[in-house]
N, C-alpha and C. Protein backbone atom coordinates (compact mmCIF):
# COMPACT_ATOMS: atom_id res chain seq x y z
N UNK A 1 0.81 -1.18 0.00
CA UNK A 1 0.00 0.00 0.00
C UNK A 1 0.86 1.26 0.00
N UNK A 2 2.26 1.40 1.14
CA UNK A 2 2.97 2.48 0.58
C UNK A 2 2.86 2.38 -0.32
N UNK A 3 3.64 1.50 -1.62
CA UNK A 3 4.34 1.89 -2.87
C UNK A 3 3.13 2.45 -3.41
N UNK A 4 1.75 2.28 -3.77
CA UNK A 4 1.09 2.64 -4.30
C UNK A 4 0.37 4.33 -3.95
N UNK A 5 0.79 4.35 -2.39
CA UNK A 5 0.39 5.72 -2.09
C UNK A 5 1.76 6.99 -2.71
N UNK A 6 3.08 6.45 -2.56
CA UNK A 6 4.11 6.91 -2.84
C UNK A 6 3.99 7.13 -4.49
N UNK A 7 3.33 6.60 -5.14
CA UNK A 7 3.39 6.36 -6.67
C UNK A 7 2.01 7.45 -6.88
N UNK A 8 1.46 7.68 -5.77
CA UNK A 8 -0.10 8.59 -6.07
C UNK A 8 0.68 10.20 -6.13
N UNK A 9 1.63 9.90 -5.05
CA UNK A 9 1.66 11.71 -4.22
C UNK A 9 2.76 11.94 -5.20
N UNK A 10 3.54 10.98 -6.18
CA UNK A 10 4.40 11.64 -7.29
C UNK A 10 3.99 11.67 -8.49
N UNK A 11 2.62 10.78 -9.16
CA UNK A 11 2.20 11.35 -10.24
C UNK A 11 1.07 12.71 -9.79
N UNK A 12 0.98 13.18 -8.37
CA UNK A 12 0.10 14.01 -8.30
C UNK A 12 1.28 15.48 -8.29
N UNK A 13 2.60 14.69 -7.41
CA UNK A 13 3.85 15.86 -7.87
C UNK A 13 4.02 16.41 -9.46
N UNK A 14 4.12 15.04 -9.96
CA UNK A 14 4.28 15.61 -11.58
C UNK A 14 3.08 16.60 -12.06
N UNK A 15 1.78 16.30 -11.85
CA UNK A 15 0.92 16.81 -12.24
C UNK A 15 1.08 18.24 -11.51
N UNK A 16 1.47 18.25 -10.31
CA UNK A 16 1.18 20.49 -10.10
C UNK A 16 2.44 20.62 -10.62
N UNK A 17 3.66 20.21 -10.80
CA UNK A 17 4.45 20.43 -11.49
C UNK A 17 4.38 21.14 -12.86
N UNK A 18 3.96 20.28 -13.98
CA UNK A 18 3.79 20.16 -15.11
C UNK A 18 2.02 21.36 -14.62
N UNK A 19 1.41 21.61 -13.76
CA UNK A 19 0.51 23.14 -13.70
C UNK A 19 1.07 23.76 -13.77
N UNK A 20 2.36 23.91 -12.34
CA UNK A 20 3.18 25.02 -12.34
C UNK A 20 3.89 25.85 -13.66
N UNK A 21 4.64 24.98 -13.98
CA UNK A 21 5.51 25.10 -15.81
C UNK A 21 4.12 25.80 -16.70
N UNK A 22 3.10 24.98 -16.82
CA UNK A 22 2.31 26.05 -17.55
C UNK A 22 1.47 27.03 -17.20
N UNK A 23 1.57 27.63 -15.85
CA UNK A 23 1.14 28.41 -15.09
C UNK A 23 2.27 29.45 -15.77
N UNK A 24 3.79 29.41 -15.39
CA UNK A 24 4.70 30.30 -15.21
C UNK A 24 4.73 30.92 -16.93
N UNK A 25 4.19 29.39 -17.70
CA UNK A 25 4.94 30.29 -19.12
C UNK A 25 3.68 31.08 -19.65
N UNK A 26 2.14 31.06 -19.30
CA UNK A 26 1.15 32.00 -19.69
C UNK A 26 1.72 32.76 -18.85
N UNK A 27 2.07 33.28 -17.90
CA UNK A 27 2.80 34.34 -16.70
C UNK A 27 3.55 34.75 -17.91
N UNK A 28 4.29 34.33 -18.09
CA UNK A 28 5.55 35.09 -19.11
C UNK A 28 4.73 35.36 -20.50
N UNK A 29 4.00 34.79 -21.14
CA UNK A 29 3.39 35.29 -22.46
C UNK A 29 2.47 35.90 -22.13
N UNK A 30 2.01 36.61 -20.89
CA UNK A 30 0.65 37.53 -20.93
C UNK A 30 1.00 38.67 -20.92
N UNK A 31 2.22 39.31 -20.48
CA UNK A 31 2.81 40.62 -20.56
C UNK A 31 3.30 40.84 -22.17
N UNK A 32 3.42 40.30 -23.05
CA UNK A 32 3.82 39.86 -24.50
C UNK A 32 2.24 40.55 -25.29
N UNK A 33 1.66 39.38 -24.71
CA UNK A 33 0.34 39.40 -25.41
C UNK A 33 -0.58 40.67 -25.07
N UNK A 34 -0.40 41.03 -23.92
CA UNK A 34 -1.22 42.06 -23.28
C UNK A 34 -0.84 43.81 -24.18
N UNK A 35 0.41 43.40 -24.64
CA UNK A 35 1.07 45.01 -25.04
C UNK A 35 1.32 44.72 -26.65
N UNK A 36 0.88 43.22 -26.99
CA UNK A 36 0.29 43.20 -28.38
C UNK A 36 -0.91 44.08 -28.51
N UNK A 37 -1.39 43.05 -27.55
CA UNK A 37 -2.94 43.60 -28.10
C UNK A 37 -3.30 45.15 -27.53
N UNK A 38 -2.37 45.79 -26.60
CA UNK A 38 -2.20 47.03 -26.74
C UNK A 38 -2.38 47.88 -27.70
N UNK A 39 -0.95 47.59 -28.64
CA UNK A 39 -0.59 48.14 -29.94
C UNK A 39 -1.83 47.66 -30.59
N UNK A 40 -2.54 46.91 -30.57
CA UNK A 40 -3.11 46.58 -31.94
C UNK A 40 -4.54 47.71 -31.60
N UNK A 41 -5.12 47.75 -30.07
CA UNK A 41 -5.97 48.82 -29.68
C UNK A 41 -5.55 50.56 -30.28
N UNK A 42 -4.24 50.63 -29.87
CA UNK A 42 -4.06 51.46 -30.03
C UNK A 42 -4.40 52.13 -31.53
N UNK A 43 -3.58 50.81 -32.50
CA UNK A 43 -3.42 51.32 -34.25
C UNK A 43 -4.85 51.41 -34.46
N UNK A 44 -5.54 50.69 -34.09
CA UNK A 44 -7.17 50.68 -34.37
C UNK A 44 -7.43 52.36 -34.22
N UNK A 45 -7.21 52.92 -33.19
CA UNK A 45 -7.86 53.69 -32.68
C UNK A 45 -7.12 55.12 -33.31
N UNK A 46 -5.91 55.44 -33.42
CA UNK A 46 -4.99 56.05 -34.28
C UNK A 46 -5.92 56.11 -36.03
N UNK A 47 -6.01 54.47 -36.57
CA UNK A 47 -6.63 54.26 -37.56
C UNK A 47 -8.04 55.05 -37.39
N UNK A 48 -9.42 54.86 -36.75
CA UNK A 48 -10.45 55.67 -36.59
C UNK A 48 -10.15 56.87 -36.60
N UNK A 49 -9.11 57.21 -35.87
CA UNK A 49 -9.08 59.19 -35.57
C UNK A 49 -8.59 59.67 -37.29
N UNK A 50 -7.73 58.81 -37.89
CA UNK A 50 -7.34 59.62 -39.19
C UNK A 50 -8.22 59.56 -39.83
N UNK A 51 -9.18 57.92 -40.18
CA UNK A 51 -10.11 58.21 -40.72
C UNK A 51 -11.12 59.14 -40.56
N UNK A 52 -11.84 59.67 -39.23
CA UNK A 52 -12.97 60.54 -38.86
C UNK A 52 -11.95 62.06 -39.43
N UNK A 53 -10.94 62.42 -38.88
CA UNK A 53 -10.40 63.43 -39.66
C UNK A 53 -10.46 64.11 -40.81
N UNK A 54 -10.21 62.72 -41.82
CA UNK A 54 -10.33 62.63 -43.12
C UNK A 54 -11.65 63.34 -43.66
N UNK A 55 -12.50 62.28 -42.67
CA UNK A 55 -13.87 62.80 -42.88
C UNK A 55 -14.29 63.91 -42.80
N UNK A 56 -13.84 64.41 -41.75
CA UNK A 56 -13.70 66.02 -41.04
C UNK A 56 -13.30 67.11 -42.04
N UNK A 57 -12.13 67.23 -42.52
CA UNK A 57 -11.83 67.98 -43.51
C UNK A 57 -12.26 67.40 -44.73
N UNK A 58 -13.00 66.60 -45.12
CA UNK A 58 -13.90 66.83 -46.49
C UNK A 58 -14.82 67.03 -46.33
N UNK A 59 -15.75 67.57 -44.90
CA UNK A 59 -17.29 67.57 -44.87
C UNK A 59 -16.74 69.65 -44.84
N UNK A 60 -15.58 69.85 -44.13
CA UNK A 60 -15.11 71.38 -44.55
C UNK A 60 -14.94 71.89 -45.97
N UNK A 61 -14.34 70.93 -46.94
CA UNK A 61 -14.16 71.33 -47.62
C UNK A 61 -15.02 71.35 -48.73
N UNK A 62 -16.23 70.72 -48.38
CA UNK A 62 -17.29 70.46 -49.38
C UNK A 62 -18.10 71.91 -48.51
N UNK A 63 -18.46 72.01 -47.61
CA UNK A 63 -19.14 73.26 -47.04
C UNK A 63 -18.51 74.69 -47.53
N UNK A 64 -16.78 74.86 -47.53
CA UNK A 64 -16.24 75.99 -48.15
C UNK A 64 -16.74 75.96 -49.57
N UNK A 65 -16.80 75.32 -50.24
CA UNK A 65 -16.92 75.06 -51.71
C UNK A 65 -18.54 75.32 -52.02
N UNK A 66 -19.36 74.96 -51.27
CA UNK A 66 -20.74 75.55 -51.26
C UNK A 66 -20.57 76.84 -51.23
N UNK A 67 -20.06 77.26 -49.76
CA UNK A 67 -20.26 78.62 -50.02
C UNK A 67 -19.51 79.51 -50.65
N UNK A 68 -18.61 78.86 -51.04
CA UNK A 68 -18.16 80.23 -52.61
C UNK A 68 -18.92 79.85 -53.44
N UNK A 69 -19.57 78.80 -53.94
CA UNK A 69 -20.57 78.58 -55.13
C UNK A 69 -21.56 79.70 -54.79
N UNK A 70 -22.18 79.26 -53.29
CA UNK A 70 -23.30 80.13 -53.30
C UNK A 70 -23.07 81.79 -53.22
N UNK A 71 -21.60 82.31 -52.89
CA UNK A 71 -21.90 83.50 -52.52
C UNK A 71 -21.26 84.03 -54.59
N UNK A 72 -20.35 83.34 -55.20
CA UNK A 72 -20.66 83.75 -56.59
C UNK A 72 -21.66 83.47 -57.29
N UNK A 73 -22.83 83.10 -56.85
CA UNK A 73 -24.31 82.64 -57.56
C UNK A 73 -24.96 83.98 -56.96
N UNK A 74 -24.69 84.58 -55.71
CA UNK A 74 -25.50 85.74 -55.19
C UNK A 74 -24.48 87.30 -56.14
N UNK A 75 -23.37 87.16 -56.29
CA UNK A 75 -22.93 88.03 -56.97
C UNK A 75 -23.39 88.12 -58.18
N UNK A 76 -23.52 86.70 -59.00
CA UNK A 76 -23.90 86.54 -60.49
C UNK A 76 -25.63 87.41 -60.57
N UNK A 77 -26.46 86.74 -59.24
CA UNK A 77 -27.74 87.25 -59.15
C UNK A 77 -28.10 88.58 -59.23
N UNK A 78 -27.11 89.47 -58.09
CA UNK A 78 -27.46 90.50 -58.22
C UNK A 78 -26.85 91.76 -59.58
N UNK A 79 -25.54 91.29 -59.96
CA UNK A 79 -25.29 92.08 -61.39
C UNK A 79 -26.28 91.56 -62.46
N UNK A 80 -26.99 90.76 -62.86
CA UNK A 80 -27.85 90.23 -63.31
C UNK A 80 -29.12 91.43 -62.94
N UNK A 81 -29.63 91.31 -61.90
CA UNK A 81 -30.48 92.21 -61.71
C UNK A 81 -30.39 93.54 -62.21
N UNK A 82 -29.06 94.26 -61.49
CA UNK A 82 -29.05 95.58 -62.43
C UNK A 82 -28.61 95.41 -63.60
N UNK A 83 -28.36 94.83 -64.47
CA UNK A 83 -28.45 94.63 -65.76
C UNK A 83 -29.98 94.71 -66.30
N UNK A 84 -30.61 93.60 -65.99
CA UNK A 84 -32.18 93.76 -65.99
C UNK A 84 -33.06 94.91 -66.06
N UNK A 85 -32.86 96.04 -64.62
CA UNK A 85 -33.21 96.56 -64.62
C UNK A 85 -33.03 97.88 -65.32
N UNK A 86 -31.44 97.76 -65.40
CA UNK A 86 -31.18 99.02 -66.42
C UNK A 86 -32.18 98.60 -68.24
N UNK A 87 -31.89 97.59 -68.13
CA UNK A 87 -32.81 97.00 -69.60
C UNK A 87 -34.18 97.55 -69.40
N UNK A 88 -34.91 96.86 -68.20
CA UNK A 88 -36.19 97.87 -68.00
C UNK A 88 -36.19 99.08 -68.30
N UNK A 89 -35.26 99.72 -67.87
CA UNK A 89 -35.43 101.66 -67.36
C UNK A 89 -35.36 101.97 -69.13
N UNK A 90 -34.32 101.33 -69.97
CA UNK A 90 -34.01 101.29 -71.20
C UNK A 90 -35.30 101.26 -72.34
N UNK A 91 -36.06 100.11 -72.15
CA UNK A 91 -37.45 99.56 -72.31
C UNK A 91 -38.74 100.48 -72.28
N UNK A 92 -38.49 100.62 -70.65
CA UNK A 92 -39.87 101.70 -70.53
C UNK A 92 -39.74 103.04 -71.59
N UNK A 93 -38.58 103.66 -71.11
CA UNK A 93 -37.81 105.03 -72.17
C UNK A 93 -38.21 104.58 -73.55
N UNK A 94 -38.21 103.68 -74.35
CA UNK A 94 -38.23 103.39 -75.69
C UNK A 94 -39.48 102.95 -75.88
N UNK A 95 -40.45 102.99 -75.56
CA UNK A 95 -41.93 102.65 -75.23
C UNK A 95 -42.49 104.28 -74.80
N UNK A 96 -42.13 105.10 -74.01
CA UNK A 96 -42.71 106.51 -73.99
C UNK A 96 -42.86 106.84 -75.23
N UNK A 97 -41.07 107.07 -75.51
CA UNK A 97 -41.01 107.96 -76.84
C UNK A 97 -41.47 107.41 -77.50
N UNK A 98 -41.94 106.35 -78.10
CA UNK A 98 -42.39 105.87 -78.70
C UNK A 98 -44.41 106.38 -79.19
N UNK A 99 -45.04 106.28 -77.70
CA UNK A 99 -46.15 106.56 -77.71
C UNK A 99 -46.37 108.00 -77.81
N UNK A 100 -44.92 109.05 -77.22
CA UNK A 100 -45.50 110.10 -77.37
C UNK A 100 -45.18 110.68 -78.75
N UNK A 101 -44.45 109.84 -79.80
CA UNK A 101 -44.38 110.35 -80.91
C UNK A 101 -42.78 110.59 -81.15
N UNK A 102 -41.86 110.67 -80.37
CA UNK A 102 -40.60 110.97 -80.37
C UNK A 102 -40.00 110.15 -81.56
N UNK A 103 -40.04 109.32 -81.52
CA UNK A 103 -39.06 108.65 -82.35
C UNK A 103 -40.18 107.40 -83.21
């Protein structure tokens, strides 16, 4: 019965043994792995900010670009107008003389 208890308490040695050993080497690869997957949080997140950036200055640069469209569409509008209206003032004048016999 010793030998068989002696033969229990050393395959039960080997066994926390052979825990221990792979206890110690996840111990040693989790500081590895932990500041992998650091970096890899990090690039992710580096990656999002350039992209939203990106985004950022083309939602600016499409808004600047409106508004010079729109404010040379309000310039085009209003020389347009006095053009127009000088045509009117032109119009009406050539329509008087007209009725009152002038020309």
């Amino acid at each position: 019965m010793n030998e068989k208890f002696i033969q229990q308490v050393l395959a039960i040695e080997e066994q926390a043994q052979a825990i221990h050993e792979a206890a110690m080497h996840e111990a040693e690869q989790s500081p590895t792995q932990a500041e992998q997957e650091a970096q890899a949080v990090i690039e992710k997140a580096r990656s999002d900010a350039q992209e939203e950036a990106r985004q950022l200055i083309a939602q600016a640069q499409a808004k600047e670009e409106c508004a010079r469209i729109l404010t040379q569409a309000e310039k085009e509008a209003r020389r347009m107008e006095v053009l127009a209206t000088s045509h009117m003032d032109r119009s009406v004048s050539y329509v008087l003389d007209r009725v009152a016999g002038r020309e």
